[in-house]
Protein backbone atom coordinates (compact mmCIF):
# COMPACT_ATOMS: atom_id res chain seq x y z
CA UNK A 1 119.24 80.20 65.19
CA UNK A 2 116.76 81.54 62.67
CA UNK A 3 115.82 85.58 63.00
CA UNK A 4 111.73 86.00 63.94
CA UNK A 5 109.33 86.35 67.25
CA UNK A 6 109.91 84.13 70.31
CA UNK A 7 111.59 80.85 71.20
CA UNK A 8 110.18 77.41 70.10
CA UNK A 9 111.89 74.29 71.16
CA UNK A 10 113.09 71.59 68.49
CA UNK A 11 115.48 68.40 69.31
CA UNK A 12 118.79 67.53 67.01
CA UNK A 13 120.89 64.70 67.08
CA UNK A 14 123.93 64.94 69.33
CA UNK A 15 127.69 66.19 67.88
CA UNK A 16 128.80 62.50 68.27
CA UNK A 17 125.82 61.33 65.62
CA UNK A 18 127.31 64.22 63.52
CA UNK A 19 130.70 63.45 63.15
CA UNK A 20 130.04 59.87 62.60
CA UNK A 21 131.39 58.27 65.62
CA UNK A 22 128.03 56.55 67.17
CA UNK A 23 129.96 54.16 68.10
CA UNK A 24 132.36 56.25 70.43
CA UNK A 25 129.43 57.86 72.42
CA UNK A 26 125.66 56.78 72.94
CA UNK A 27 123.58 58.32 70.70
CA UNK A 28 120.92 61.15 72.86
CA UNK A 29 118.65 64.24 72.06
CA UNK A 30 119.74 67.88 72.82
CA UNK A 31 116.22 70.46 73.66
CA UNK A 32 117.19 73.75 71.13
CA UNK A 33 115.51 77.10 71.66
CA UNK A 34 114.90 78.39 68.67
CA UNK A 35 113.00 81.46 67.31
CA UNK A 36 109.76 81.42 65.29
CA UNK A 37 107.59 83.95 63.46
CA UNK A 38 103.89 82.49 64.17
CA UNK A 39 102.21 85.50 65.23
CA UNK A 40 99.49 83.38 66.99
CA UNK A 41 101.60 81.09 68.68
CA UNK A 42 100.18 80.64 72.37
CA UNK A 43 102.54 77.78 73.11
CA UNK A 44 99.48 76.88 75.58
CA UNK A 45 101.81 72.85 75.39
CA UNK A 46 105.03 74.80 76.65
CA UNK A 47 103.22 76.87 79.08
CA UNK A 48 101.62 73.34 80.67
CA UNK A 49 105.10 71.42 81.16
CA UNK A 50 105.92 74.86 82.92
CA UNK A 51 103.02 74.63 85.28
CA UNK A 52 104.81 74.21 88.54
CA UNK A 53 107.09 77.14 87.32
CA UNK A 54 103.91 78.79 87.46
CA UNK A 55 102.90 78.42 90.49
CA UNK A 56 105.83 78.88 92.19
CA UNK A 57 105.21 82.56 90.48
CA UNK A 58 101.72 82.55 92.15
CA UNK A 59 103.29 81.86 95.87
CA UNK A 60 106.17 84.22 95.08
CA UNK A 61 103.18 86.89 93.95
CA UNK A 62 100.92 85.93 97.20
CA UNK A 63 103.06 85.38 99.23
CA UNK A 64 105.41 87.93 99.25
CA UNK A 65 103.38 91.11 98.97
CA UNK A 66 102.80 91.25 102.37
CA UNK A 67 105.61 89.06 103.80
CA UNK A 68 107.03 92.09 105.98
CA UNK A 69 103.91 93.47 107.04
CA UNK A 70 102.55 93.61 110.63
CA UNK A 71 98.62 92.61 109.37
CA UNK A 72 100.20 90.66 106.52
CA UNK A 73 96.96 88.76 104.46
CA UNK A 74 94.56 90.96 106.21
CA UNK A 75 95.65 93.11 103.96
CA UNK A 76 93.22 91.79 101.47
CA UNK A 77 90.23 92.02 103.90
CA UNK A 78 91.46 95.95 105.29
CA UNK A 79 91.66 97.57 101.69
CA UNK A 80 88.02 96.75 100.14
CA UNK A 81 86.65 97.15 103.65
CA UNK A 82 88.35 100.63 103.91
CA UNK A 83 87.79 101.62 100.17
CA UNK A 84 84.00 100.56 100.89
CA UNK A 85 83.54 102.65 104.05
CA UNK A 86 85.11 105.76 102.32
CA UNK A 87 83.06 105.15 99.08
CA UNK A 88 79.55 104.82 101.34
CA UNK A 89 80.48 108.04 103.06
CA UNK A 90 81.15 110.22 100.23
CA UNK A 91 79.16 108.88 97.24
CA UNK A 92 76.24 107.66 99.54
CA UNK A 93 75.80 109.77 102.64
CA UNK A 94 77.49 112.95 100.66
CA UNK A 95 76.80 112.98 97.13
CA UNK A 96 74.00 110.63 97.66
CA UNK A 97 73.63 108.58 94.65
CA UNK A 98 71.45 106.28 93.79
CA UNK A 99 71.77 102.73 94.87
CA UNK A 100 68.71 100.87 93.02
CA UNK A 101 67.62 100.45 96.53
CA UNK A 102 70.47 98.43 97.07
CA UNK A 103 72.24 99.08 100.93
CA UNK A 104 74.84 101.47 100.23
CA UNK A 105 77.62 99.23 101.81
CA UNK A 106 77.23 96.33 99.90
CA UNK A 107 76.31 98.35 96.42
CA UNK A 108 79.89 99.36 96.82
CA UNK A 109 81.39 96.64 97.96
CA UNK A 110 80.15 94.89 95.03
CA UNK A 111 81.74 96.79 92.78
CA UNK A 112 84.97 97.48 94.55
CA UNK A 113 85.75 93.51 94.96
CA UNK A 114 85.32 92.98 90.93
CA UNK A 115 87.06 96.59 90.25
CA UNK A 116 90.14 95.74 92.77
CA UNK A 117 91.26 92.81 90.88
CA UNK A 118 90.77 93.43 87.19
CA UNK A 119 92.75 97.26 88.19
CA UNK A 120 95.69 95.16 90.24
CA UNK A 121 96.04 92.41 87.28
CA UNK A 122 96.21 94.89 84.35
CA UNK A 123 98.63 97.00 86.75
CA UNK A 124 101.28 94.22 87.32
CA UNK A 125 100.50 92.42 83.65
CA UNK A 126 101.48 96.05 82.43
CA UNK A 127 104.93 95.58 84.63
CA UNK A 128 105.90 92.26 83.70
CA UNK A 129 108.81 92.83 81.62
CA UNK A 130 110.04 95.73 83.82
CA UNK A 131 109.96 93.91 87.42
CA UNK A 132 111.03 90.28 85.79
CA UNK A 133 114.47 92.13 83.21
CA UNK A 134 116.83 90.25 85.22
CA UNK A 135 115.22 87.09 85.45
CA UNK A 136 114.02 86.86 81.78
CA UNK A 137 117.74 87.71 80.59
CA UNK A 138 119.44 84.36 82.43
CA UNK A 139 117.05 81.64 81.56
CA UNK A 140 114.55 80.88 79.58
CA UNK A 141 111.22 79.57 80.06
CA UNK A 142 107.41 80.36 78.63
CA UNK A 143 107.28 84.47 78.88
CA UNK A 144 103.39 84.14 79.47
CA UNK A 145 103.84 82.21 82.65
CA UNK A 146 104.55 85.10 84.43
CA UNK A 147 101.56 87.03 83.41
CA UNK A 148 99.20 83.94 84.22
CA UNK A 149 100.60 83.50 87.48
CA UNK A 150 99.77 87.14 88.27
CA UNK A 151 96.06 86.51 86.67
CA UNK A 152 96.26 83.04 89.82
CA UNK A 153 97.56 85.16 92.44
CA UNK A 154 95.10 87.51 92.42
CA UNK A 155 92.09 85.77 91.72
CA UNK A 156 93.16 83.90 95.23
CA UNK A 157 93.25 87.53 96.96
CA UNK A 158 89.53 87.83 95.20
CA UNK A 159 88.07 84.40 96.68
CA UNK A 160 89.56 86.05 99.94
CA UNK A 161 87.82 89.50 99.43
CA UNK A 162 84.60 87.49 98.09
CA UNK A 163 83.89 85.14 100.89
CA UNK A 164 84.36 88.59 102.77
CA UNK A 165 81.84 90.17 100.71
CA UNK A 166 79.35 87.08 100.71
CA UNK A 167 79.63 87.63 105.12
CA UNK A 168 78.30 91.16 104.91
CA UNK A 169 75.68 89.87 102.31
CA UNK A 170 74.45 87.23 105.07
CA UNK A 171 74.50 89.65 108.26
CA UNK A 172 72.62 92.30 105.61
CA UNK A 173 70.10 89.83 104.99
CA UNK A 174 69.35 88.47 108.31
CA UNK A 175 68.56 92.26 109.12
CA UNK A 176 66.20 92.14 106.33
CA UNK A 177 68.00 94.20 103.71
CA UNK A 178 66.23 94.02 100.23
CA UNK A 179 68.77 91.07 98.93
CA UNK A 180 67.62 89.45 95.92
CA UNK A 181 70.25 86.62 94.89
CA UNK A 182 68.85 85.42 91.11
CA UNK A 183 70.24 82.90 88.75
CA UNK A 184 72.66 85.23 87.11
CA UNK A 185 75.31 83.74 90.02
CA UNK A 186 75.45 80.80 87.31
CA UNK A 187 77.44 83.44 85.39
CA UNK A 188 79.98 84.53 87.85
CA UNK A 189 82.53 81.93 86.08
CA UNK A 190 82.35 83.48 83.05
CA UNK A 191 82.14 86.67 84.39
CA UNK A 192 85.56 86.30 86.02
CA UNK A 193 87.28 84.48 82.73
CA UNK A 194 86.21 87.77 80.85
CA UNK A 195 87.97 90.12 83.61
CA UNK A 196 91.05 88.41 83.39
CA UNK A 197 91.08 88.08 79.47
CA UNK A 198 90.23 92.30 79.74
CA UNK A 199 93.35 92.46 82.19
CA UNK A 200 95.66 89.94 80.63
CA UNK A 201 94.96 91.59 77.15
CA UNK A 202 94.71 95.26 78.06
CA UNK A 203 97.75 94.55 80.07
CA UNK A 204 100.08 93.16 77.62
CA UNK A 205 99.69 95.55 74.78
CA UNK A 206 100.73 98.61 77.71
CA UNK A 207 103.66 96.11 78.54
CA UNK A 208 104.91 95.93 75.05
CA UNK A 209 104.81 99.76 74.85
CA UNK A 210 106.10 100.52 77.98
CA UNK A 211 109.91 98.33 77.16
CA UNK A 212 110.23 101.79 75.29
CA UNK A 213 108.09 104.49 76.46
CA UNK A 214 108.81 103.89 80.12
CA UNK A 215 106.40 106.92 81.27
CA UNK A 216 103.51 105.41 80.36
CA UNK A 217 104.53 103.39 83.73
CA UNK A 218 103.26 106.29 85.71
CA UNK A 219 100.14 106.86 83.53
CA UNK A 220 98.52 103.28 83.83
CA UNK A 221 98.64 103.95 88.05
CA UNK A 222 96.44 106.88 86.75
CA UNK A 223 94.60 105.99 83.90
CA UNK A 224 93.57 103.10 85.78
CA UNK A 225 91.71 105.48 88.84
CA UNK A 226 90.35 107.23 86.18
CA UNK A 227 88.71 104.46 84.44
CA UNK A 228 87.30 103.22 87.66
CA UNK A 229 84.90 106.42 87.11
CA UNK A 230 84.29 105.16 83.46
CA UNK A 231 82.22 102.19 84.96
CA UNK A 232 79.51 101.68 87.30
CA UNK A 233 81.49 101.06 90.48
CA UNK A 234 80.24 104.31 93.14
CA UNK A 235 77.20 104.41 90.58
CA UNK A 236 74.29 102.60 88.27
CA UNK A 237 74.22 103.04 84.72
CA UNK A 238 70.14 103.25 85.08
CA UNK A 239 70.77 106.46 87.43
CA UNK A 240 72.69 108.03 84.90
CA UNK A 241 71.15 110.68 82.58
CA UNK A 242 70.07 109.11 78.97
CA UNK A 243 72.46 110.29 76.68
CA UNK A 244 75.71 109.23 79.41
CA UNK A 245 74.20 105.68 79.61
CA UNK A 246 75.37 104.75 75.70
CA UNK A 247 78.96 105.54 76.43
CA UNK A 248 79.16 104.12 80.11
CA UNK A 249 77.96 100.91 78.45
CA UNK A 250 80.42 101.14 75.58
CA UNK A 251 82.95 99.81 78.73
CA UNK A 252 82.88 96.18 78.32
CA UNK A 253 83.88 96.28 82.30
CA UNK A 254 80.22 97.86 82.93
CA UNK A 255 78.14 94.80 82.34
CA UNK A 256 80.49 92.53 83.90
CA UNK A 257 79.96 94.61 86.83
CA UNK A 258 76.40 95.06 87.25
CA UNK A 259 75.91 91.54 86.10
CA UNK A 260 77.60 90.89 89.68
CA UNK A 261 76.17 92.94 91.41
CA UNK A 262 72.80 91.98 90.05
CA UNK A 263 73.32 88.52 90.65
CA UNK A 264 74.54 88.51 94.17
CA UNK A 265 72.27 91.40 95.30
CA UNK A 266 69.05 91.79 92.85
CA UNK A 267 68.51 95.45 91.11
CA UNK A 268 68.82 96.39 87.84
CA UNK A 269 70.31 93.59 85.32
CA UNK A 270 72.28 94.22 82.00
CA UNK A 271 71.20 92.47 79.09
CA UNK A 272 72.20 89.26 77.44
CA UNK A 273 73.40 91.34 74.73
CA UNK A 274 75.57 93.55 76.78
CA UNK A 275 77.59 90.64 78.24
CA UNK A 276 78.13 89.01 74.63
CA UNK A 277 79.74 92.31 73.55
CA UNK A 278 81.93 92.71 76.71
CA UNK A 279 82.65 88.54 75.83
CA UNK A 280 83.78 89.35 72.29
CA UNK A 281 85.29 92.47 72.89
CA UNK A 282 87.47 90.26 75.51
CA UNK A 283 88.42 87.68 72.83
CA UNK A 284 89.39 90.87 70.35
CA UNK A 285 91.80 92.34 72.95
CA UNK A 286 93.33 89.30 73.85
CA UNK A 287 94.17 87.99 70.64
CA UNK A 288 95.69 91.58 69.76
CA UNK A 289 97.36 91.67 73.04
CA UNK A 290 99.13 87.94 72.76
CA UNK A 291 100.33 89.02 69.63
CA UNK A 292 101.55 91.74 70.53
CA UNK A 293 103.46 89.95 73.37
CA UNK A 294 104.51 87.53 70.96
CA UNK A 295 106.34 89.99 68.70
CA UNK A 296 108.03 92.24 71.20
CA UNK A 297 109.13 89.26 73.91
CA UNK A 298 111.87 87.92 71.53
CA UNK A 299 113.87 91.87 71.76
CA UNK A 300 112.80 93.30 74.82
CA UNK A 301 115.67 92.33 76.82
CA UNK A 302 117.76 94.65 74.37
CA UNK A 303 115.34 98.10 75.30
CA UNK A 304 114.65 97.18 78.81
């Protein structure tokens, strides 16, 4: 085996071929794993012949979470609803932010469906190496799988938590709530592709420096609650004093946000040019991030 990043694969004639006795024993074709030092390497090939490895990951990740639960699946109806009812009471009956005329209850709904899963895919990306030691140090197969499958998994809990949020948006309607659904739902593909690239990049660079620095476990649980209040979840960037609204928009997460909100409900929309630079800042992070994964995945059994 050469020294370098991660496995590749390679085939080599048999010992038999070697020793000169194909005669003895039928000639055949042995798979190596073998390292490599291509820093931009996604091994996107490898990754496909894996694909049912992968979603065997996505049942295992659905699936299990709440496999010894009394509610079990409602689970993914009973937190948005409850994070939604405790967000309307303090931010809209207390504090009483602005909405954009928006009813409270689905402003924040809106934002806590797209929040929830970017937050719970860059929080299990970030523990991929921890939570899978055991099973990455007895056989080998594409490291990225395992992240992708958690990118699968939960976008499945989102349809679940969408279709929920899409109910209320009916039964608002019918009571003649100001609902203004626009073309910008053409977007909500690409709006969820950048999310998970955010996540899946984000994520993996925190993975690769948490196989050393295993605190900084503990302070993406926090940092991500804290960066909830970095984007315009409980509020609108409009309502926000001028000289906040620069920096709130520096988030690429903010227009990805608002763009959803805007296109499901009507309001206030972010500009073309605001989702191009959360799209390119998405393509930055995950290049850096799959190269980062790339470099550490070949030694991180060693220093977990």
């Amino acid at each position: 085996m050469t020294e370098g990043g991660g496995p590749t694969t390679d085939r080599t004639p048999s010992p038999s071929s070697v020793l000169g006795h194909p005669s003895s024993l039928p000639d055949h074709w042995d798979l190596v794993i073998r390292p490599h030092r291509k820093w931009f390497d996604l091994k996107l090939g490898e990754l496909w012949r894996y694909r049912d490895l992968v979603m065997l990951f996505v049942r295992r990740d659905f699936v299990a979470l709440y496999k010894q639960t009394i509610l079990g699946p409602l689970w993914y109806i009973i937190q948005p609803l409850l994070t939604t009812i405790t967000f309307t009471i303090v931010f809209g009956r207390i504090a009483r932010l602005p909405t954009n005329g928006l009813p409270q209850f689905l402003f924040y709904m809106a934002g806590t469906v797209v929040w929830t899963y970017f937050a719970t895919c860059l929080t299990k990306t970030s523990e991929t190496f921890v939570q899978n030691a055991q099973l990455f140090g007895k056989v080998y197969f594409p490291r990225l799988a395992v992240p992708v499958s958690i990118l699968i998994s939960n976008l499945i809990a989102f349809a679940i938590q969408f279709v929920f949020f899409l109910a209320f948006m009916v039964y608002f309607a019918l009571r003649g709530s100001p609902i203004r659904p626009n073309p910008y739902i053409l977007l909500t593909p690409i709006l969820l592709l950048t999310m998970a690239g955010l996540a899946l990049g984000f994520g993996t660079i925190v993975l690769a420096l948490t196989t050393k620095y295993r605190d900084l476990r503990f302070l993406i649980h926090f940092g991500v609650q804290l960066l909830m209040y970095a984007a315009p979840v409980v509020y609108s960037t409009s309502s926000l004093p001028p000289g906040l609204q620069p920096i709130v928009r520096a988030n690429p997460l903010s227009s990805i946000i608002e763009a959803f909100r805007y296109a499901y409900l009507g309001g206030v929309a972010p500009s073309l040019g605001q989702l191009a630079y959360s799209f390119g800042f998405m393509v930055v992070i995950l290049v850096v991030g799959i190269v980062v994964f790339n470099r550490v995945e070949a030694t991180f059994v060693d220093t977990v």
